[in-house]
Protein backbone atom coordinates (compact mmCIF):
# COMPACT_ATOMS: atom_id res chain seq x y z
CA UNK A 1 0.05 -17.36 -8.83
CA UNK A 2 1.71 -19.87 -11.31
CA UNK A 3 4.93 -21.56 -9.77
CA UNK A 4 8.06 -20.54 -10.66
CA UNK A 5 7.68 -16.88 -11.12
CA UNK A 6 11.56 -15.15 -11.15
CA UNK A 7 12.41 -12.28 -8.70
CA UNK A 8 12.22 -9.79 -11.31
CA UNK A 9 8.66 -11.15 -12.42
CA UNK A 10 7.63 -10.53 -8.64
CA UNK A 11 9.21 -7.11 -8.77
CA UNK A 12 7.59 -5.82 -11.87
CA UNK A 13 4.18 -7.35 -10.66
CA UNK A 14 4.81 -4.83 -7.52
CA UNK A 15 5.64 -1.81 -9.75
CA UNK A 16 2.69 -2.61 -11.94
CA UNK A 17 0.34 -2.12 -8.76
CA UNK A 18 1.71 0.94 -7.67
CA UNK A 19 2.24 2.75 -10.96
CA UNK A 20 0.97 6.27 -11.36
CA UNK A 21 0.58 6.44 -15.33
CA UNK A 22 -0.19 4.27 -17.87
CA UNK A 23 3.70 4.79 -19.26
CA UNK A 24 4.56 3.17 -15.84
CA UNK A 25 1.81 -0.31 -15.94
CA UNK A 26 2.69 -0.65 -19.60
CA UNK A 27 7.16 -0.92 -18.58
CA UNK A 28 5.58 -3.30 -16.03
CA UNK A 29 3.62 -5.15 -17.96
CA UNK A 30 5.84 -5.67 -20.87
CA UNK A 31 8.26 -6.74 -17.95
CA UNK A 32 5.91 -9.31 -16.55
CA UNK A 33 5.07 -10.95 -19.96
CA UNK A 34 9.14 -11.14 -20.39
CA UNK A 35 9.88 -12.67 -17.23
CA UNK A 36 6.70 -15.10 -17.31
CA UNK A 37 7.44 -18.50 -17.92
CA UNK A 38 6.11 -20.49 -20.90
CA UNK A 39 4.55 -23.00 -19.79
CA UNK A 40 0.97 -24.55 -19.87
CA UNK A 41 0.11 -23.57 -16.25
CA UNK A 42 1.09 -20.25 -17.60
CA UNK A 43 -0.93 -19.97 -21.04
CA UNK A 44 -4.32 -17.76 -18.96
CA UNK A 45 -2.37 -15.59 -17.41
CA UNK A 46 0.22 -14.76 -20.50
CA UNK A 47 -3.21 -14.08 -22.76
CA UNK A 48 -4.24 -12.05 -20.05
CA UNK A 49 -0.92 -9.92 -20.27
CA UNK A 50 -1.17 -9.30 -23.69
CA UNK A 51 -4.62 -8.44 -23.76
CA UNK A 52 -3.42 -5.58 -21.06
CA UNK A 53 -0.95 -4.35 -22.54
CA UNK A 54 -2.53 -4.49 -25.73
CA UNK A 55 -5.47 -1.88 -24.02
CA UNK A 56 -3.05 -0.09 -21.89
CA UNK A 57 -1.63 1.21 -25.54
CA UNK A 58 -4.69 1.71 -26.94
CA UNK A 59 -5.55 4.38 -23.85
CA UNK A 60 -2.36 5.74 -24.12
CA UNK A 61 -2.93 6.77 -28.13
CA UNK A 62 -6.68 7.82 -27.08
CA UNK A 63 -5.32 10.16 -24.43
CA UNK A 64 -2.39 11.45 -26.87
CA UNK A 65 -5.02 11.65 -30.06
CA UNK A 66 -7.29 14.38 -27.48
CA UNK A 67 -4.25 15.99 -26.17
CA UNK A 68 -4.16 14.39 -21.90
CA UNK A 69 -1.83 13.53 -20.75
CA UNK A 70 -1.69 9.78 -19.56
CA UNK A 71 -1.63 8.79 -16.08
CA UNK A 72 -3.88 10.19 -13.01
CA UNK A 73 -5.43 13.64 -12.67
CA UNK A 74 -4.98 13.37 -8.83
CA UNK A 75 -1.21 12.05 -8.14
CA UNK A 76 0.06 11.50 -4.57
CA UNK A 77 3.57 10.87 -4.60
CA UNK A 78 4.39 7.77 -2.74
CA UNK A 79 6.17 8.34 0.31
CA UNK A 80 7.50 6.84 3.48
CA UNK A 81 7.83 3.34 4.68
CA UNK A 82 4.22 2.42 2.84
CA UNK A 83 1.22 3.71 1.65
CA UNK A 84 -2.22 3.56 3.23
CA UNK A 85 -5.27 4.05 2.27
CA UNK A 86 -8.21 5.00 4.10
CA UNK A 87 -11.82 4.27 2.95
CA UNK A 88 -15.42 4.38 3.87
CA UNK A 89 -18.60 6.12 2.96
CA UNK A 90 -20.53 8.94 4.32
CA UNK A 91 -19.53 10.28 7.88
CA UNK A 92 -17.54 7.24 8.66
CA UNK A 93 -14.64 9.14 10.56
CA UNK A 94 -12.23 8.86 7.86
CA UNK A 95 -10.82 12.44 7.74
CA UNK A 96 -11.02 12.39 11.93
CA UNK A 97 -9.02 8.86 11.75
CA UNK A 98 -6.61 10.62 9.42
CA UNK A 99 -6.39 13.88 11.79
CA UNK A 100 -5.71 11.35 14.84
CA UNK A 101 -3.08 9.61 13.43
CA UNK A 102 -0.97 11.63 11.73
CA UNK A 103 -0.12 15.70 11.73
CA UNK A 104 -2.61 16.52 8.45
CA UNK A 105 -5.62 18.89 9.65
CA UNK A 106 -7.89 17.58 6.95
CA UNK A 107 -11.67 19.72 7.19
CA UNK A 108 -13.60 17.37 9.67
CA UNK A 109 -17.46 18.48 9.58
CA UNK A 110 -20.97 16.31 10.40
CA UNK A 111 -22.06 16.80 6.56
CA UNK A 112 -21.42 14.17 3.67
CA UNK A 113 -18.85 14.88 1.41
CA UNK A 114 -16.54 17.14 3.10
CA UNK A 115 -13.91 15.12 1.38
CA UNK A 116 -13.68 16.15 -2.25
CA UNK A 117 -10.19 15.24 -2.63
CA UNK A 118 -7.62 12.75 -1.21
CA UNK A 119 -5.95 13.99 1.33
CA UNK A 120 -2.15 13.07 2.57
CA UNK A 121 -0.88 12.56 5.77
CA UNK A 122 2.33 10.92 7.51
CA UNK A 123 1.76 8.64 10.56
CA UNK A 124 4.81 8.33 12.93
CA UNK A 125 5.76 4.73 14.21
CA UNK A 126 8.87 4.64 16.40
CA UNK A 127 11.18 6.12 14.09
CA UNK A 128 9.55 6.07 10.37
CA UNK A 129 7.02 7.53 8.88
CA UNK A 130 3.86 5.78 6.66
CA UNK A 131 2.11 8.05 4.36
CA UNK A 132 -1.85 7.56 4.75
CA UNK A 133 -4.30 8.73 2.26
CA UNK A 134 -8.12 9.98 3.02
CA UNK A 135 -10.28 9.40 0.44
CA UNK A 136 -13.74 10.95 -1.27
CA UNK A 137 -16.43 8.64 0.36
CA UNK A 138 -17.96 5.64 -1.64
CA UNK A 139 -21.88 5.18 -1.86
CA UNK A 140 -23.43 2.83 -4.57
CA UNK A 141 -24.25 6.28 -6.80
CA UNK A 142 -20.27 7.68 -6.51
CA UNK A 143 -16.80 6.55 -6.56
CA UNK A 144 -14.31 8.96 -6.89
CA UNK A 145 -12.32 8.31 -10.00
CA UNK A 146 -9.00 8.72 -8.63
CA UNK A 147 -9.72 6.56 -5.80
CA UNK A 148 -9.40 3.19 -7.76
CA UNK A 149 -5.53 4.42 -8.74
CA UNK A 150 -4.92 4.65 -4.70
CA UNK A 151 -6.49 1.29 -3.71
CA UNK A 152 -4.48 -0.75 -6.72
CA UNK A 153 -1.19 1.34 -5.61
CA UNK A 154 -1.57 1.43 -1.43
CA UNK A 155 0.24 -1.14 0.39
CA UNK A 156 -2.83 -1.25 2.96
CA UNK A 157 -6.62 -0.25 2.98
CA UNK A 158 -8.60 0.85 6.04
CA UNK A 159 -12.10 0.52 5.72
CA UNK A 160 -14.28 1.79 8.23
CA UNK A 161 -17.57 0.46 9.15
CA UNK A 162 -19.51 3.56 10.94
CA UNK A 163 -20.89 2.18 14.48
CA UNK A 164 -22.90 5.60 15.00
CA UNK A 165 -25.44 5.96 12.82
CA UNK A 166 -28.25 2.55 12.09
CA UNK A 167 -26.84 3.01 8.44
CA UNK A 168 -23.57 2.10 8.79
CA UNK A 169 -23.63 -1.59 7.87
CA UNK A 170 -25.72 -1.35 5.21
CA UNK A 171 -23.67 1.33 3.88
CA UNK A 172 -20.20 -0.67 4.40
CA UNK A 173 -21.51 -3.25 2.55
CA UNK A 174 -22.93 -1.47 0.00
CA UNK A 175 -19.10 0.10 -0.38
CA UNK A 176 -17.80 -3.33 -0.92
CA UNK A 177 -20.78 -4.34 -3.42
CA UNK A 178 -19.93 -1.20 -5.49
CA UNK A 179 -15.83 -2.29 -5.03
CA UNK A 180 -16.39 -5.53 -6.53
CA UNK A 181 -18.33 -4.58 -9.47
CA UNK A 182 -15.31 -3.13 -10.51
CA UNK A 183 -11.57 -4.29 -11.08
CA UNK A 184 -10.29 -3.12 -8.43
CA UNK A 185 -11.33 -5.13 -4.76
CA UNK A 186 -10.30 -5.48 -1.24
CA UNK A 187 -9.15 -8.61 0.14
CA UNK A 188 -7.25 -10.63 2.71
CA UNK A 189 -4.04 -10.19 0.97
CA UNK A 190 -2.81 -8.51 -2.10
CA UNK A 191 -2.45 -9.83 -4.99
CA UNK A 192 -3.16 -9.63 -9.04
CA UNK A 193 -5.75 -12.34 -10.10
CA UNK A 194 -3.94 -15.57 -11.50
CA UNK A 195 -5.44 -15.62 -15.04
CA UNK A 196 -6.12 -11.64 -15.16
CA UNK A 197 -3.45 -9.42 -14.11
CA UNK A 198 -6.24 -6.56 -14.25
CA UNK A 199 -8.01 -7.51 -11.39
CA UNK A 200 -6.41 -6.15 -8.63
CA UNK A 201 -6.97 -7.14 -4.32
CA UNK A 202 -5.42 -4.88 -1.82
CA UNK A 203 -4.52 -6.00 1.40
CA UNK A 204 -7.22 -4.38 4.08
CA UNK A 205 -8.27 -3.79 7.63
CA UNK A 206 -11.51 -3.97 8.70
CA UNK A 207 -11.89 -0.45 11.33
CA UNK A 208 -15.14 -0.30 13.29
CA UNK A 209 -15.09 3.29 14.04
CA UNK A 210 -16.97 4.99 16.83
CA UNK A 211 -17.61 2.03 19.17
CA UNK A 212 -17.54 4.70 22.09
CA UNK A 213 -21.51 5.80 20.88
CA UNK A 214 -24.29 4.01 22.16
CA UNK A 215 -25.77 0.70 20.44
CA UNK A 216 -22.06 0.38 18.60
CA UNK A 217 -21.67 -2.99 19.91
CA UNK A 218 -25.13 -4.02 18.80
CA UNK A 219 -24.47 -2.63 15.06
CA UNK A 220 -21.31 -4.91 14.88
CA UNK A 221 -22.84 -7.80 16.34
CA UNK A 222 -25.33 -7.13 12.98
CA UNK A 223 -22.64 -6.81 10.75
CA UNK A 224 -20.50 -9.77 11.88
CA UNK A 225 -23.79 -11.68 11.24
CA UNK A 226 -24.64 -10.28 7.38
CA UNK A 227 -20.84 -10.54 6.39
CA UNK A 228 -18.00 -13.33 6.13
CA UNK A 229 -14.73 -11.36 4.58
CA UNK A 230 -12.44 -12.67 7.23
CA UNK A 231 -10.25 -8.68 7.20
CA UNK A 232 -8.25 -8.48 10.13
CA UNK A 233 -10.48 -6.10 12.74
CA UNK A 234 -9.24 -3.05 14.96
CA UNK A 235 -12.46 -1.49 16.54
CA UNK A 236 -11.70 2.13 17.60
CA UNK A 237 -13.06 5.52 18.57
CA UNK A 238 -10.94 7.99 16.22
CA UNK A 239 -12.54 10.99 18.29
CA UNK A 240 -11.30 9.06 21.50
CA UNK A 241 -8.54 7.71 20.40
CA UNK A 242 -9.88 4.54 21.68
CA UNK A 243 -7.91 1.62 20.18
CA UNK A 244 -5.97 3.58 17.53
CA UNK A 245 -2.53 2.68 18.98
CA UNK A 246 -3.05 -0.76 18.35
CA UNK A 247 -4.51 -0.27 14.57
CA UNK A 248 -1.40 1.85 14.39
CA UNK A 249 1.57 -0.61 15.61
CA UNK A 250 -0.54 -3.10 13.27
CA UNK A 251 -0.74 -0.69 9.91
CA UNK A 252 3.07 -0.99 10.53
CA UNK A 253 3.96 -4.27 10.57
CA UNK A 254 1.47 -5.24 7.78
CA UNK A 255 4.04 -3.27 5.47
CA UNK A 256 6.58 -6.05 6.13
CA UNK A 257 9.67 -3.80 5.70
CA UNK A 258 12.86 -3.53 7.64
CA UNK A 259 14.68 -0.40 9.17
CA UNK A 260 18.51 0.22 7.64
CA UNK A 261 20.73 2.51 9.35
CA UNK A 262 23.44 3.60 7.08
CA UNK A 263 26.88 5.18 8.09
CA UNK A 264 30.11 6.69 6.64
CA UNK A 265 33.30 4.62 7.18
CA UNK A 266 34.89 8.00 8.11
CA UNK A 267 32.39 8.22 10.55
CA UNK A 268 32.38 6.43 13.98
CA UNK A 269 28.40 6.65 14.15
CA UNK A 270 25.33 5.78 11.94
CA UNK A 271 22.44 8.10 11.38
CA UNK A 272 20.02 6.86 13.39
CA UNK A 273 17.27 9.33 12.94
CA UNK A 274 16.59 8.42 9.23
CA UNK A 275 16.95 4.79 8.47
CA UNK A 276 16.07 3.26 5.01
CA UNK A 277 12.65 1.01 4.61
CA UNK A 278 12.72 -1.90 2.27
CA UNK A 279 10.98 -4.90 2.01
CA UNK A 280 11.82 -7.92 4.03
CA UNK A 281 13.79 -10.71 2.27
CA UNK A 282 15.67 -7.27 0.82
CA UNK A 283 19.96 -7.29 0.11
CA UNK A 284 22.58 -5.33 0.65
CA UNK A 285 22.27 -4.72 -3.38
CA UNK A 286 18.84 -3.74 -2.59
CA UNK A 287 20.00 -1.25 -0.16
CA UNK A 288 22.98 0.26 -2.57
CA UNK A 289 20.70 0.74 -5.59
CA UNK A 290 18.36 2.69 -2.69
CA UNK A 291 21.49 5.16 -1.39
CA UNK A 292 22.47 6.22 -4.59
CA UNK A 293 22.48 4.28 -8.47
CA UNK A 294 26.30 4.42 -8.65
CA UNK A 295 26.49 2.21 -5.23
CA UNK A 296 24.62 -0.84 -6.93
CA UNK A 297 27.64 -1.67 -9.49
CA UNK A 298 30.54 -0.12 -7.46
CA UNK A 299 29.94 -2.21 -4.25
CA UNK A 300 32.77 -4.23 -2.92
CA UNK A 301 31.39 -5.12 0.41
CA UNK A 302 29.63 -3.87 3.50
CA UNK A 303 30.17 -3.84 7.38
CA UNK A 304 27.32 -5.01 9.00
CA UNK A 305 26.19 -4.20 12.93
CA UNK A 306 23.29 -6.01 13.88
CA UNK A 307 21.48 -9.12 15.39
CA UNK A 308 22.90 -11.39 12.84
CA UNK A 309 26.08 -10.98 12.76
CA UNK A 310 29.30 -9.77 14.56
CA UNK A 311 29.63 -6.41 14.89
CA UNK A 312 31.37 -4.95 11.57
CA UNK A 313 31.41 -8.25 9.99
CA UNK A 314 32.48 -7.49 6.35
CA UNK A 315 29.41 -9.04 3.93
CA UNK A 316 28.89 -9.23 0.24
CA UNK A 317 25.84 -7.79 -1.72
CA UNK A 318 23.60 -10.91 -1.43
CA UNK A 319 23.44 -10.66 2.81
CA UNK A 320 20.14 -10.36 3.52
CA UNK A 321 18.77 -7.22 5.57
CA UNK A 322 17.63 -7.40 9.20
CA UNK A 323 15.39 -4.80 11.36
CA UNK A 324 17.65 -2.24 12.80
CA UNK A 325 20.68 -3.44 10.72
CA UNK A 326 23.79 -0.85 10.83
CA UNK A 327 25.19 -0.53 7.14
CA UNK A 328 28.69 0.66 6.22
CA UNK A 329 28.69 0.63 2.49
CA UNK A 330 32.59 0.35 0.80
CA UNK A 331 32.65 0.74 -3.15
């Protein structure tokens, strides 16, 4: 990305990846091109906004002039410390990695397409909770519309190579062929393209699945020699739960987020069943806005418990949040 880039630049850039109607990409957007600075360096990637926003109001009068209603036809609400999304195509295990990892009792069956529709589930880590989405399979012939919304607007994607059948790596990498001729990719990290904000990577995991069958090793020995896309790996056996605590501690910490315990100052302990999530680097302004609106311009100070500090240490809004921080908010 261009240097210089202000917080609230970052923050709309965020929003703008996880919005769930055009309403909510064009606030970002307009946001972005706001925030941008005007610079040279800067000249591709402001063109680039204004050409987006410029379409993202021209689909917004197209779905008005017919009568839709703008946005998704399929909307998950976001919830939880982060959103992942799981993909693959045919029979890859996706709906029996979903089922094995969180409480959902998605329809699991040894025909294509028993996935019509993305599924929700929450996955349990210590003491949160990460929402995971199962997804409509991807072949070169069909890609669920929907499913582009959920890969620009997860914080994570899974993608599962199927070790159990001889046509799982071609089929994996005919998935990614099919993801890149479109706007929306997978990648190392994620990020919007530097000179067009409509191209869209999202972070993702590379998941062997079924390594427990015969001749799994020899199919990913294949595919490690037909691809380079340098994903982090976690090979696993969703039926055998075979490696899936490890892809699960790691789903977690790719979010990047830090637990907040909040308590009452009338109370002598915190609530330490439900803590807050937010993103590392986050304040105690961060955390106020989060509790309730009112708290983010009525905060005088806050007592903090944690690593960091001394236990009740009084701190002002710009104290930066640690994992498993205590938080006694004063207004």
């Amino acid at each position: 990305m261009p240097a210089n880039l202000t917080p609230v630049y970052l923050k709309a850039e965020q929003a703008y990846r996880q919005a769930q109607s055009l309403e909510e990409e064009l606030r970002c957007l307009q946001v972005m091109l706001q925030e941008i600075p005007k610079h040279k360096g800067t000249d591709h990637l402001q063109a680039s906004l204004k050409a987006k926003i410029s379409k993202t109001k021209k689909d917004m009068e197209a779905d008005r002039a017919s009568g839709k209603k703008s946005g998704l036809s399929i909307r998950i609400p976001r919830q939880g410390a982060g959103t992942v999304v799981i993909l693959g195509g045919t029979n890859a295990g996706k709906s029996q990695l979903l089922a094995s990892m969180t409480r959902a009792t998605p329809k699991i069956a040894p025909h294509p397409y028993t996935t019509q529709l993305p599924q929700p589930g929450m996955m349990p880590w210590e003491d949160v909770l990460v929402q995971m989405i199962d997804t409509p399979p991807i072949t070169p012939d069909f890609l669920e519309p929907s499913t582009y919304s959920f890969i620009r607007s997860a914080d994570l994607a899974l993608l599962l190579l199927d070790l159990g059948d001889d046509d799982g790596v071609e089929n994996c990498i005919a998935l990614m062929d099919r993801l890149n001729s479109t706007r929306t990719r997978l990648g190392k990290e994620s990020c919007l393209d530097e000179d067009d904000v409509g191209l869209s990577y999202t972070r993702t995991f590379l998941v062997p699945n079924k390594i427990d069958v015969p001749g799994a090793m020899d199919r990913l020995e294949i595919f490690h020699e037909l691809t380079d896309w340098g994903f982090e790996e976690f090979p696993i056996s969703a039926t055998e739960l075979t490696g899936v605590e490890p892809l699960r501690d790691a789903i977690y910490h790719a979010l990047n987020v830090v637990r907040v315990y909040t308590k009452l100052p009338t109370s002598k302990t915190a609530d330490m069943d439900r803590p807050f999530t937010l993103p590392v680097g986050s304040t105690l302004l961060d955390l106020a806005g989060l509790v309730h609106k009112d708290y983010l311009e009525k905060l005088k100070y806050a007592r903090i418990w944690g690593t960091a500090v001394h236990d009740g240490t009084p701190m002002k809004g710009d104290y930066v949040l640690n994992d498993r921080d205590i938080v006694e908010l004063h207004c």
